[in-house]
Every structure is written in C-alpha cells, then in structure tokens.
PDB file of N, CA and C in Angstrom:
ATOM      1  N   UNK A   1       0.845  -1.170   0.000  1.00  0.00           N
ATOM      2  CA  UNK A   1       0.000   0.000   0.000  1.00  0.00           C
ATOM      3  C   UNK A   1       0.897   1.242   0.000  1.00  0.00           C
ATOM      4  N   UNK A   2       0.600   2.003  -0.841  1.00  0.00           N
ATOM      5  CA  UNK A   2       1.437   3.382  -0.781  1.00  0.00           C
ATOM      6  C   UNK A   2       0.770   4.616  -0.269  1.00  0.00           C
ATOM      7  N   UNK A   3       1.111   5.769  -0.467  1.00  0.00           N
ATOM      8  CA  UNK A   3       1.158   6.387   0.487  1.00  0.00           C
ATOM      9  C   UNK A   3      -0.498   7.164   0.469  1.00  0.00           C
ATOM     10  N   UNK A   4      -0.361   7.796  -1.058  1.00  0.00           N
ATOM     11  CA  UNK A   4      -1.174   7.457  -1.433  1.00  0.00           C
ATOM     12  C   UNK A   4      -2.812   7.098  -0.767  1.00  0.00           C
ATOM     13  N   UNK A   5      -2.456   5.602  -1.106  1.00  0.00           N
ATOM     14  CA  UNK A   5      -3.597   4.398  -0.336  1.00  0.00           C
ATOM     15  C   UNK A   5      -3.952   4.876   0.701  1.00  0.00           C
ATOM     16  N   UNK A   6      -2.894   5.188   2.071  1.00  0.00           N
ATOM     17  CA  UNK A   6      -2.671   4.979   3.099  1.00  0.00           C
ATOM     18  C   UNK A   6      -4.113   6.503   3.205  1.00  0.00           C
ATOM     19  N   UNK A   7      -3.053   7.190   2.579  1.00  0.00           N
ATOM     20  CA  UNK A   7      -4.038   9.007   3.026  1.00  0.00           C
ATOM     21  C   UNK A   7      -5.655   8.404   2.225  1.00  0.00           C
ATOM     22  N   UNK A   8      -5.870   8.135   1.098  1.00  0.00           N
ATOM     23  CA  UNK A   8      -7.102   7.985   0.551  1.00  0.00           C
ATOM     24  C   UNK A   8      -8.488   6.725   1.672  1.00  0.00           C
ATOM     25  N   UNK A   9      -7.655   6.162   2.392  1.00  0.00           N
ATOM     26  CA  UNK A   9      -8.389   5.120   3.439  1.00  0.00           C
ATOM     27  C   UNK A   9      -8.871   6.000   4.865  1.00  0.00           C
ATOM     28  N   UNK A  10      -7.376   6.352   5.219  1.00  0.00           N
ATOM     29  CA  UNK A  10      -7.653   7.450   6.240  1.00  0.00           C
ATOM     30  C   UNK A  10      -8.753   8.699   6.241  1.00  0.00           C
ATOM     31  N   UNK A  11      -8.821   9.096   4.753  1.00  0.00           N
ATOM     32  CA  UNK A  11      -9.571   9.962   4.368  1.00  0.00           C
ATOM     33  C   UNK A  11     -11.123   9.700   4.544  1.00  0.00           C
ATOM     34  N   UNK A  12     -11.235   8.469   4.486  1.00  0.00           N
ATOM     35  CA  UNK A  12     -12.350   7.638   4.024  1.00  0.00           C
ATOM     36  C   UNK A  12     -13.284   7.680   5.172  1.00  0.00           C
ATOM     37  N   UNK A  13     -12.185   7.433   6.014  1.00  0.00           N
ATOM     38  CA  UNK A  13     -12.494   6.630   7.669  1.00  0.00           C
ATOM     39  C   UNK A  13     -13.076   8.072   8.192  1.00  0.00           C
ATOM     40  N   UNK A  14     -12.048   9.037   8.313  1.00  0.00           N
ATOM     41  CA  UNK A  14     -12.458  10.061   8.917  1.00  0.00           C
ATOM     42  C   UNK A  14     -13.549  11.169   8.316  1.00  0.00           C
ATOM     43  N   UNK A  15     -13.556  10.612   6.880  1.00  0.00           N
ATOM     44  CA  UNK A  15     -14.774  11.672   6.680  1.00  0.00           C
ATOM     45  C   UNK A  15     -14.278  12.345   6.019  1.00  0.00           C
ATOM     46  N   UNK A  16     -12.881  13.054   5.915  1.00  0.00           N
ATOM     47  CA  UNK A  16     -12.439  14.201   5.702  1.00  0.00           C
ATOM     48  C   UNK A  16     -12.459  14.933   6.735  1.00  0.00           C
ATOM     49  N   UNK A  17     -12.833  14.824   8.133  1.00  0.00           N
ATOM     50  CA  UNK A  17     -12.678  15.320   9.046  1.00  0.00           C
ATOM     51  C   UNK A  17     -11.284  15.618   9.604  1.00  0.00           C
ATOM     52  N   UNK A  18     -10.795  16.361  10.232  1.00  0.00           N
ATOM     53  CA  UNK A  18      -9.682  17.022  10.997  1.00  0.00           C
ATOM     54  C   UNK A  18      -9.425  16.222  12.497  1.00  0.00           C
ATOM     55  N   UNK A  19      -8.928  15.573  12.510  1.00  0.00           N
ATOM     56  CA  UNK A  19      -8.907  14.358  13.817  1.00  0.00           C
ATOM     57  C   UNK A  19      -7.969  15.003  15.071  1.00  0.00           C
ATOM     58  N   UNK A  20      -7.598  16.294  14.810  1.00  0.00           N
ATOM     59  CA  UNK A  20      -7.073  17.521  15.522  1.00  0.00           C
ATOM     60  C   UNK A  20      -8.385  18.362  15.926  1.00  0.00           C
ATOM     61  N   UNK A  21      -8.947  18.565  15.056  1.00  0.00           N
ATOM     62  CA  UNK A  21     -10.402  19.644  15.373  1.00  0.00           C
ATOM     63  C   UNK A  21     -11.303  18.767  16.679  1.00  0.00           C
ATOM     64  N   UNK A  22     -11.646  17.429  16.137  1.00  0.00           N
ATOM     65  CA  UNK A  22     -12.474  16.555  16.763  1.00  0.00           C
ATOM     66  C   UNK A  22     -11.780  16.474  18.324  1.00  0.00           C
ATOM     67  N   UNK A  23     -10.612  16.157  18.574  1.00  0.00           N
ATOM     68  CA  UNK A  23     -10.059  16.044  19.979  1.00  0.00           C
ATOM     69  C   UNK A  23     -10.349  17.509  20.573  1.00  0.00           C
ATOM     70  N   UNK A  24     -10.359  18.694  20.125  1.00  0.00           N
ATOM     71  CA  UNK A  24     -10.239  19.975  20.785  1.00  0.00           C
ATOM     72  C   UNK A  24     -11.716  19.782  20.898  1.00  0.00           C
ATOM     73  N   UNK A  25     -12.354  19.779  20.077  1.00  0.00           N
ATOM     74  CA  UNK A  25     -13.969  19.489  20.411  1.00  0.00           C
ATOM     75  C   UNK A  25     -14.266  18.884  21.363  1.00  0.00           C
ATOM     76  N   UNK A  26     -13.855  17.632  21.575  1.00  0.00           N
ATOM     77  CA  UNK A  26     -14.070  16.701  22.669  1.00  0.00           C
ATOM     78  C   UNK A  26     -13.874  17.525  24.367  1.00  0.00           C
ATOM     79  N   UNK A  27     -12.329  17.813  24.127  1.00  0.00           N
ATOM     80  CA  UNK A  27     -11.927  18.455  25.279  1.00  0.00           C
ATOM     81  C   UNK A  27     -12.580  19.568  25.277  1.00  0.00           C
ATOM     82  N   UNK A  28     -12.951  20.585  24.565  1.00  0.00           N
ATOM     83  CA  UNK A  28     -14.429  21.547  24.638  1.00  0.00           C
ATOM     84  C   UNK A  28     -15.084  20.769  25.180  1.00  0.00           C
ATOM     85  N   UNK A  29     -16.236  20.473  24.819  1.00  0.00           N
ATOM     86  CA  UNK A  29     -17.297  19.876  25.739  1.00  0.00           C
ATOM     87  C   UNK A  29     -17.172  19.316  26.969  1.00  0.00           C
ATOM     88  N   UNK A  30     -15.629  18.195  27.570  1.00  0.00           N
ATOM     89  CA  UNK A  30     -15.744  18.133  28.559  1.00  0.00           C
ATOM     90  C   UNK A  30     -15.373  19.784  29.720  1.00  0.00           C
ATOM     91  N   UNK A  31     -14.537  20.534  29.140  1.00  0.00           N
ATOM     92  CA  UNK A  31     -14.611  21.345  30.058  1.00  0.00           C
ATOM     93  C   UNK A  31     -15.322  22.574  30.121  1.00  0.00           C
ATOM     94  N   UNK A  32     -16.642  22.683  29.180  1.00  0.00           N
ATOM     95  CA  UNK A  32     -18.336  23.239  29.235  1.00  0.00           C
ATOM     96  C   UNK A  32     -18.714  22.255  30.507  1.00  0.00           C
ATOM     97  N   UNK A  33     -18.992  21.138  30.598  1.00  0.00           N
ATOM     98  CA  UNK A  33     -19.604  20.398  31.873  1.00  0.00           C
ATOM     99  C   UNK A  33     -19.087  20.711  33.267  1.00  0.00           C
ATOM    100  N   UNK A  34     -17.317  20.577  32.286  1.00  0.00           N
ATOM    101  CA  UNK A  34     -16.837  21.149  34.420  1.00  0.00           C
ATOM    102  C   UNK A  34     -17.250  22.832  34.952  1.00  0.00           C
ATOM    103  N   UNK A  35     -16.906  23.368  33.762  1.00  0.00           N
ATOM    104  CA  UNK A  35     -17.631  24.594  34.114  1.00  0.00           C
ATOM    105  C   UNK A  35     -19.061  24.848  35.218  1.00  0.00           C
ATOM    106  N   UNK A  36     -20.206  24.229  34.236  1.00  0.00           N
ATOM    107  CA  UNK A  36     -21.271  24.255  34.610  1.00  0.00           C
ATOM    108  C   UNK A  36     -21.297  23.552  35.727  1.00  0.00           C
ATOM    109  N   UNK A  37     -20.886  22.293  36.021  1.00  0.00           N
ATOM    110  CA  UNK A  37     -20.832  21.601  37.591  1.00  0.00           C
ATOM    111  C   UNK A  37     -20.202  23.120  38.313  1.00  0.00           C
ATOM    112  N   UNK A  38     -19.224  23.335  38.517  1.00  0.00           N
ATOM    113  CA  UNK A  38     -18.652  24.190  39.390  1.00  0.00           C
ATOM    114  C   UNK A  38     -19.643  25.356  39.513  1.00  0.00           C
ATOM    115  N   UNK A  39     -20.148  26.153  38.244  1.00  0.00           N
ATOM    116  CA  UNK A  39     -21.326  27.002  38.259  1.00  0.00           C
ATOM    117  C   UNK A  39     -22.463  26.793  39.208  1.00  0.00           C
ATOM    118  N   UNK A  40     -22.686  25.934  38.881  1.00  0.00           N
ATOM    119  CA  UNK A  40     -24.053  25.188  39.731  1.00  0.00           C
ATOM    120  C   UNK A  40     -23.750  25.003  41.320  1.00  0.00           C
ATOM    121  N   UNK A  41     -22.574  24.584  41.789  1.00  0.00           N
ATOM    122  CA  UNK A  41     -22.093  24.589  42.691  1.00  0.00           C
ATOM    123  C   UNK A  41     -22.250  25.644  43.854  1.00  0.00           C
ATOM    124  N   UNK A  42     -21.391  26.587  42.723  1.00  0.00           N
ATOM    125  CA  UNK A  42     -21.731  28.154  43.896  1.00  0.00           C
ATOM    126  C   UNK A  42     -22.871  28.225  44.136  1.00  0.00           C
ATOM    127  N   UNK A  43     -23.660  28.348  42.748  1.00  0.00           N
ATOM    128  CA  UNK A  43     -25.118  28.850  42.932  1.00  0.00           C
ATOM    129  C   UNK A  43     -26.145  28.023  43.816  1.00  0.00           C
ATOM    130  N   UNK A  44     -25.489  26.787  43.927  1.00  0.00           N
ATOM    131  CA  UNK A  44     -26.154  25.681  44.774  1.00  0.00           C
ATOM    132  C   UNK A  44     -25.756  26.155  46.432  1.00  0.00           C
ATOM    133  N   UNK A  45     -24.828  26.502  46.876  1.00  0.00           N
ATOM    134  CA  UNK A  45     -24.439  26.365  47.824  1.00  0.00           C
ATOM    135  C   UNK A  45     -24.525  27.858  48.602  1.00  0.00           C
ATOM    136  N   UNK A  46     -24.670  29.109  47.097  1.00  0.00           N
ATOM    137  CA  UNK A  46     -25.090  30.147  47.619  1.00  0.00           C
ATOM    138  C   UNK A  46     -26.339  30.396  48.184  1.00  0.00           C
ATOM    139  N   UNK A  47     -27.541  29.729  47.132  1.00  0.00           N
ATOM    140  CA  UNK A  47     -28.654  29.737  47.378  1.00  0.00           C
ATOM    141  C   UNK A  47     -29.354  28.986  48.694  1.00  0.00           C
ATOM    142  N   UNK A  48     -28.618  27.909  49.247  1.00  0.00           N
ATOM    143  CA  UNK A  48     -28.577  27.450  50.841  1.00  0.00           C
ATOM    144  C   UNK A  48     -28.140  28.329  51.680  1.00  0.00           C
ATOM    145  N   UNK A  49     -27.074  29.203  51.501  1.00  0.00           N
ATOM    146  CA  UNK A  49     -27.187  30.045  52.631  1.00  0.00           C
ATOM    147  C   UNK A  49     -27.620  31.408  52.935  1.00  0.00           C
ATOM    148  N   UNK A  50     -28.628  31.513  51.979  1.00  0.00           N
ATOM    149  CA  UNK A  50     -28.988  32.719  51.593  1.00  0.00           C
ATOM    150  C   UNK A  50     -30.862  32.206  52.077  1.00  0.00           C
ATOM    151  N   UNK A  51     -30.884  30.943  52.210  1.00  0.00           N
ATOM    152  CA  UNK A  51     -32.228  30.606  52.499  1.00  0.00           C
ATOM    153  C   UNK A  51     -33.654  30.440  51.597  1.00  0.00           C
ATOM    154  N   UNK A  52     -33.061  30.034  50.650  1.00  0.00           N
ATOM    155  CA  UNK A  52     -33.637  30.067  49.441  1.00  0.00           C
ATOM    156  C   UNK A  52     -34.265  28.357  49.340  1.00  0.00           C
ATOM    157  N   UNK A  53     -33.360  28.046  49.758  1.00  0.00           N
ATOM    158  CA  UNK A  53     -33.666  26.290  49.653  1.00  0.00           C
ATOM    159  C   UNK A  53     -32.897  26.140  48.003  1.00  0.00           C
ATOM    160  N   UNK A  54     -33.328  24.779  48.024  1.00  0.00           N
ATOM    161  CA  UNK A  54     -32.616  23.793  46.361  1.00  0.00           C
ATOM    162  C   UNK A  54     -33.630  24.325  45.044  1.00  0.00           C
ATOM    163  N   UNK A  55     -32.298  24.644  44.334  1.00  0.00           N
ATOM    164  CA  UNK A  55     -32.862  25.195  43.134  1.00  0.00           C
ATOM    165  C   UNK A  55     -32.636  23.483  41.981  1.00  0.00           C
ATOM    166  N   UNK A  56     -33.283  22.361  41.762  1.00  0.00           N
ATOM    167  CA  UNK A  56     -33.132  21.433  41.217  1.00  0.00           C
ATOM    168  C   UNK A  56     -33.293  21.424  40.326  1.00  0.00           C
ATOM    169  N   UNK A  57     -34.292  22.572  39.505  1.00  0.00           N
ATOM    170  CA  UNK A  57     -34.344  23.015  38.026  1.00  0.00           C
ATOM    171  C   UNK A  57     -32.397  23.115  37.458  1.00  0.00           C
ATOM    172  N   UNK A  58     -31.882  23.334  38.262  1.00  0.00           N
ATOM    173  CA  UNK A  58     -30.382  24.231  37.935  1.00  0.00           C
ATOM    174  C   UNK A  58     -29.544  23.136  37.902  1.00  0.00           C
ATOM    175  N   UNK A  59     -29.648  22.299  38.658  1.00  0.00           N
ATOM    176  CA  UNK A  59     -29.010  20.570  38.329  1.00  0.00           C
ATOM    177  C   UNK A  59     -29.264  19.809  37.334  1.00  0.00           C
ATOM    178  N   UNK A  60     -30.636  19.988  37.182  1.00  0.00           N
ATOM    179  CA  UNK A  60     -31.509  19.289  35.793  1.00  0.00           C
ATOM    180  C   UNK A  60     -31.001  19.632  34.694  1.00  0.00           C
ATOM    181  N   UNK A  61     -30.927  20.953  34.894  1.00  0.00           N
ATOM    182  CA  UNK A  61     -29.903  21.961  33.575  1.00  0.00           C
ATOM    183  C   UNK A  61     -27.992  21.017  32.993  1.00  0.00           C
ATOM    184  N   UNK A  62     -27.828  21.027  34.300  1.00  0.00           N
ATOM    185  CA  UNK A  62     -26.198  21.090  34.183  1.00  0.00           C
ATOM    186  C   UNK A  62     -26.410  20.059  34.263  1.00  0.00           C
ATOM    187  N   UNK A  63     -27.058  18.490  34.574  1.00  0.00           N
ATOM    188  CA  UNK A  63     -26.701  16.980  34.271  1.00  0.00           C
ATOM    189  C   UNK A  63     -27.382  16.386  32.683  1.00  0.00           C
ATOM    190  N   UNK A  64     -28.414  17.705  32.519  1.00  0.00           N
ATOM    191  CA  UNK A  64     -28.526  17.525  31.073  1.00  0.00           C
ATOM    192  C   UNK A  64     -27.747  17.275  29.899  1.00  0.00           C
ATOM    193  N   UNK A  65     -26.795  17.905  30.072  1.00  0.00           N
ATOM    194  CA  UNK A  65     -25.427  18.306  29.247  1.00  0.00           C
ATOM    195  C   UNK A  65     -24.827  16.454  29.155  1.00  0.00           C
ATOM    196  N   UNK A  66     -24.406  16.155  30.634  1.00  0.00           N
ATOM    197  CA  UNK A  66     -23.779  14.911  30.494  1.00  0.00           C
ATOM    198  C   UNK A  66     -24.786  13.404  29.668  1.00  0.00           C
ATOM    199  N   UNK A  67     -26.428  13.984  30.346  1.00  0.00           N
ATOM    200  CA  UNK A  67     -27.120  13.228  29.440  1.00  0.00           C
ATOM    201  C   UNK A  67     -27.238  13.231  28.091  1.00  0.00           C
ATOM    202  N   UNK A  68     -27.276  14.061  27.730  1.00  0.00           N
ATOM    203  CA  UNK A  68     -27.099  14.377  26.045  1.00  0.00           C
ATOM    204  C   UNK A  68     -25.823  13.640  25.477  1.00  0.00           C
ATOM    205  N   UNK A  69     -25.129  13.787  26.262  1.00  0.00           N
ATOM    206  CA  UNK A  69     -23.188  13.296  25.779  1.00  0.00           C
ATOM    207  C   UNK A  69     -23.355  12.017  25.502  1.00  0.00           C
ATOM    208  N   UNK A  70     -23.952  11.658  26.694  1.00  0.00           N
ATOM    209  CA  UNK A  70     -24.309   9.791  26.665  1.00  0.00           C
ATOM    210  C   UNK A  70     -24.869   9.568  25.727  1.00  0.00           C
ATOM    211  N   UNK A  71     -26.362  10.142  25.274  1.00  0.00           N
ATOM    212  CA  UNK A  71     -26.916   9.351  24.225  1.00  0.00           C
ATOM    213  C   UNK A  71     -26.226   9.897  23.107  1.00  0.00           C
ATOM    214  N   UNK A  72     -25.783  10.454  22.723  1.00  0.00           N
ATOM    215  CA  UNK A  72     -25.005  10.700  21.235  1.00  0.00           C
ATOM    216  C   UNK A  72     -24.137   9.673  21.410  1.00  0.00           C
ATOM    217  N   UNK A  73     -23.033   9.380  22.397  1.00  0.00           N
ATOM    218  CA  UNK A  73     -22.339   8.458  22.118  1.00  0.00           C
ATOM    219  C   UNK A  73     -23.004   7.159  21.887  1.00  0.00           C
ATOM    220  N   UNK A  74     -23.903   6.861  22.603  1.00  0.00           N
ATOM    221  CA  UNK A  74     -24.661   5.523  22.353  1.00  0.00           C
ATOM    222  C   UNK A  74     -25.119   5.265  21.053  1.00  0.00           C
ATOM    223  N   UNK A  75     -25.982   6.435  20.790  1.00  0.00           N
ATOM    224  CA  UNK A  75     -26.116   6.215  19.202  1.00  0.00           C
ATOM    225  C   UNK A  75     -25.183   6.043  18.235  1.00  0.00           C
ATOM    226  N   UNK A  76     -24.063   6.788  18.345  1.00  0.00           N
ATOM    227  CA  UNK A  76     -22.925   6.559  17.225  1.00  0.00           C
ATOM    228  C   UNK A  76     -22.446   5.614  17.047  1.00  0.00           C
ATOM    229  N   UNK A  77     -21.882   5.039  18.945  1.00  0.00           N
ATOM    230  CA  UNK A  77     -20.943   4.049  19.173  1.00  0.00           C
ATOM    231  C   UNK A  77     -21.817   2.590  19.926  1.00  0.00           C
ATOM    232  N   UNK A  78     -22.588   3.069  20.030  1.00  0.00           N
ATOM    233  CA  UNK A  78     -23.702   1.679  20.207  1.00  0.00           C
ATOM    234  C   UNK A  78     -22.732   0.884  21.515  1.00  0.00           C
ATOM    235  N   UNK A  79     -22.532   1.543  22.430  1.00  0.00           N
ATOM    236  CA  UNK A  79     -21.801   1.208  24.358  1.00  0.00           C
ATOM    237  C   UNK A  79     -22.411   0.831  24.860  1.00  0.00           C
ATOM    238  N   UNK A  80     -22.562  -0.569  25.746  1.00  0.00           N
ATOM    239  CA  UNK A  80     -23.371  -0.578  26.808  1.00  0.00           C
ATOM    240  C   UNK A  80     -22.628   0.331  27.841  1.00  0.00           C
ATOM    241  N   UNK A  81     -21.978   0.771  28.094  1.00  0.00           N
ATOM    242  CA  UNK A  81     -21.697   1.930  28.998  1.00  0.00           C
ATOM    243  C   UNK A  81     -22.240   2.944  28.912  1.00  0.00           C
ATOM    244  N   UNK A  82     -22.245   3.199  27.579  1.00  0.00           N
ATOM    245  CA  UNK A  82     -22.919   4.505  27.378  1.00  0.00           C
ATOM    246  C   UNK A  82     -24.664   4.527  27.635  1.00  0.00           C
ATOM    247  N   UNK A  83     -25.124   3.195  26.945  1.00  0.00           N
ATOM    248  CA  UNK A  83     -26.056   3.130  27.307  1.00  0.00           C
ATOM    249  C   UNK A  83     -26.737   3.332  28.728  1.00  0.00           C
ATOM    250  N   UNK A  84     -26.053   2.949  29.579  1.00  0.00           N
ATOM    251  CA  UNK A  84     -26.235   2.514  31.149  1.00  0.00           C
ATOM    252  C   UNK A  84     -26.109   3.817  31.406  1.00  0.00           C
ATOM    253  N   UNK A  85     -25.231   4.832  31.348  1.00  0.00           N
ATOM    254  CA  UNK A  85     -25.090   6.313  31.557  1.00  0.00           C
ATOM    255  C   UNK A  85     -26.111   7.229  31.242  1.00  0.00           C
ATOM    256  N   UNK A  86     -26.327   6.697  29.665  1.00  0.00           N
ATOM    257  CA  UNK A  86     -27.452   8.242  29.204  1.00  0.00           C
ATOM    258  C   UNK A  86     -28.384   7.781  30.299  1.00  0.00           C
ATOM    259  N   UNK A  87     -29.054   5.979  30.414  1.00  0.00           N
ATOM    260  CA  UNK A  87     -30.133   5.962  31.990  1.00  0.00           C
ATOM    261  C   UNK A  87     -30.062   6.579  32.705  1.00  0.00           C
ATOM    262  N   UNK A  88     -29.119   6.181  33.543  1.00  0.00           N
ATOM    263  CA  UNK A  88     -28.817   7.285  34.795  1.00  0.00           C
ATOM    264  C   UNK A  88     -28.835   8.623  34.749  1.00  0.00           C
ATOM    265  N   UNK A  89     -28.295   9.576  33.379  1.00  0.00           N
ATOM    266  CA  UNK A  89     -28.411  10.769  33.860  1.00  0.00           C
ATOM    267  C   UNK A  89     -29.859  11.367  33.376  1.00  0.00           C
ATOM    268  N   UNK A  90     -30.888  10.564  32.488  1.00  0.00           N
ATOM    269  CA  UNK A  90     -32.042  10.623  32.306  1.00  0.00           C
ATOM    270  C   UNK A  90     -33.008  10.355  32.981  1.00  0.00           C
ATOM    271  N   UNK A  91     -32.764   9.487  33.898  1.00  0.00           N
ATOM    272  CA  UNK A  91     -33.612   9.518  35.430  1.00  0.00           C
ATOM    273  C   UNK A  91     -33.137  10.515  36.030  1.00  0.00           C
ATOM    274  N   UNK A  92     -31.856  10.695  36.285  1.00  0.00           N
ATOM    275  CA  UNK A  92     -31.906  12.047  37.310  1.00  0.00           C
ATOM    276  C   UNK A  92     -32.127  13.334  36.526  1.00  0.00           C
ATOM    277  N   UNK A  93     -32.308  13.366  35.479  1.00  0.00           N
ATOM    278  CA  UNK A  93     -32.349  14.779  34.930  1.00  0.00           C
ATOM    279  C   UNK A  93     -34.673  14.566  35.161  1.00  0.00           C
ATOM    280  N   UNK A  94     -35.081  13.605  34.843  1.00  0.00           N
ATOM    281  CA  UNK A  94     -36.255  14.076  35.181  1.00  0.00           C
ATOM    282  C   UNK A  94     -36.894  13.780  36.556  1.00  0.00           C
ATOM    283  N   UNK A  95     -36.199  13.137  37.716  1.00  0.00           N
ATOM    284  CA  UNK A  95     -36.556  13.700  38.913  1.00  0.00           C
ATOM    285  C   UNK A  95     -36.491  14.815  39.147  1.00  0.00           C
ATOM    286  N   UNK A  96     -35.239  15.438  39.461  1.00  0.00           N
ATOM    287  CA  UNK A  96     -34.953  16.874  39.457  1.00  0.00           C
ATOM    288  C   UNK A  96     -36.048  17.626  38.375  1.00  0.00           C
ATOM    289  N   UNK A  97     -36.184  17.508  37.252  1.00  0.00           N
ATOM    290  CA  UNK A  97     -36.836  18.536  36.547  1.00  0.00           C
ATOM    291  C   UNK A  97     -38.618  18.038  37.132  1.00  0.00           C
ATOM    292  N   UNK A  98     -39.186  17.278  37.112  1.00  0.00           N
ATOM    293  CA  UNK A  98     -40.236  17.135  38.072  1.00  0.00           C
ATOM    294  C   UNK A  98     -40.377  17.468  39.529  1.00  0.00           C
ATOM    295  N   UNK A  99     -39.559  17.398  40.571  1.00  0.00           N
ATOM    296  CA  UNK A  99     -39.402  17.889  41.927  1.00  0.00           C
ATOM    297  C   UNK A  99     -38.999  19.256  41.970  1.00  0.00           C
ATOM    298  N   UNK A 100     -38.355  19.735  40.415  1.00  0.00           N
ATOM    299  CA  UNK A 100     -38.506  21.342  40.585  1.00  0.00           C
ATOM    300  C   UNK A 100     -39.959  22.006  39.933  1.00  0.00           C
ATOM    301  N   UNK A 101     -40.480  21.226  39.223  1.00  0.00           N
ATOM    302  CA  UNK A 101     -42.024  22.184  38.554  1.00  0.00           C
ATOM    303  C   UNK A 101     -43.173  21.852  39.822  1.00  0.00           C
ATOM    304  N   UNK A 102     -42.549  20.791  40.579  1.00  0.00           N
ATOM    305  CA  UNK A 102     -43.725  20.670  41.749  1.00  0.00           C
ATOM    306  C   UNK A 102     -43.573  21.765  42.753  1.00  0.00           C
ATOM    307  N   UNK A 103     -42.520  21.472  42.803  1.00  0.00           N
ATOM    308  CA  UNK A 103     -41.974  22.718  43.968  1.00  0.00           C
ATOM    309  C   UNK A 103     -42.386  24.179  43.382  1.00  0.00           C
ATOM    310  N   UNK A 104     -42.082  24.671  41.793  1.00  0.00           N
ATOM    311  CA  UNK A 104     -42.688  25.374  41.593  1.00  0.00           C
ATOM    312  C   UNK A 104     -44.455  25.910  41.455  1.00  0.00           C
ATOM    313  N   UNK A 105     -45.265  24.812  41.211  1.00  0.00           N
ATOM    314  CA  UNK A 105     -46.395  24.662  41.162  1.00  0.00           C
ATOM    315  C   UNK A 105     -46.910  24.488  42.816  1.00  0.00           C
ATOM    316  N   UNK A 106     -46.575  24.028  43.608  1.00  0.00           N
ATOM    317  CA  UNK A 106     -46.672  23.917  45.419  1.00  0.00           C
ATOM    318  C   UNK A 106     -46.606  25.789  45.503  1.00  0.00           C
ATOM    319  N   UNK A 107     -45.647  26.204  45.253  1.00  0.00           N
ATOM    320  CA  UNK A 107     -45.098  27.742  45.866  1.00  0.00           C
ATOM    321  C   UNK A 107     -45.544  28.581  45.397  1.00  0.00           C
ATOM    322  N   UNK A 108     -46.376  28.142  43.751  1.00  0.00           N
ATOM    323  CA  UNK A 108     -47.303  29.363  42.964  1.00  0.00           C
ATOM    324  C   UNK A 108     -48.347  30.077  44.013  1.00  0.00           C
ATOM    325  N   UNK A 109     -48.677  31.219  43.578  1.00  0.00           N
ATOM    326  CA  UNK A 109     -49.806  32.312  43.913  1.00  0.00           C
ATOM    327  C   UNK A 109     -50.862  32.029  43.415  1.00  0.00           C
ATOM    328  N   UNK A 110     -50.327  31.447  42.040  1.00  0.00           N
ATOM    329  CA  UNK A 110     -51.868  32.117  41.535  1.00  0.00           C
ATOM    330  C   UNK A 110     -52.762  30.471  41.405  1.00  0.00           C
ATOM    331  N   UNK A 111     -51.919  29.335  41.254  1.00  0.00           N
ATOM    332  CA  UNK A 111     -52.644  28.173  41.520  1.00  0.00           C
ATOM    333  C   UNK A 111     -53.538  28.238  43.294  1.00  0.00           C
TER     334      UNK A 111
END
C-alpha cells in the first residue's frame, strides 16, 4: 500500500474530518460540563445560605449536558456503557426537573 492508499483510506475513515479539530472538540465539551458543575455549585451552595432552599431546576440543567453526551455516544458508538449512563443521567435529569415544577407549582400564587 502506498502512500497514497494509506491518506485515501484514512480519508475515508475520517470523513475528511480534521482528527485535531475533533479532539479539541471533545476536550471543549468536557470542560463546558466542568464549568457548569462548578457554576451550579456556587449557585447551589449560595442559594442554601442565603435561604432560598434547592434550586433542582439548575441541576436538571447542568446533568442535562452529560445526558445528552451519553446518548449521542450511544447512538454513534452503540456502548453498553454509554447506554447505562445516558439511563442514569435521564432519570436524574427528570426527577430533578419534576421535583422542581412541583416545587414550583406547590409555591405558585396564583394556583
């Protein structure tokens, strides 16, 4: 196989994609999540001592992100890991997003 070959297969595989672009991408997205964990954090920990109680809408938000990650990978790469993951963060993304519209709907005025 010459060289040629070698680039026209590679080419093939990747799409024509940039396999430099795709890793910076990757590492983008994971450190959008750490962001937002740490975000959520303050705001989690501000809003306790400020007496506000748990904002769980705001978790729902920021474990969304990791749920989404999961099922794209699952779909692409067809993981039972991944699979088992997008679960988990799809149950907890709709407890939280249900225990926050109750909590919001409990605390309404006008209901």
């Amino acid at each position: 196989m010459n060289k040629d070959e070698i680039l026209a297969k590679s080419r093939a595989e990747n799409k024509n994609k940039d396999v430099y672009e795709q890793e910076v991408l990757t590492q983008a997205s994971k450190s959008a999540v750490i962001v937002q964990l740490v975000l959520a954090a303050i705001f989690f920990v501000t809003q306790i001592f400020v007496g506000k109680g748990i904002n769980w809408g705001l978790w729902a938000l920021v474990f969304s992100a990791n749920m989404t990650i999961f099922w794209v990978k699952y779909i692409k790469l067809r993981r039972k890991h991944e699979l088992v993951m997008a679960i988990v963060y799809t149950i907890f993304v709709s407890v939280m997003s249900g225990y926050h519209i109750y909590n919001l709907i409990v605390s309404s005025m006008i209901l």
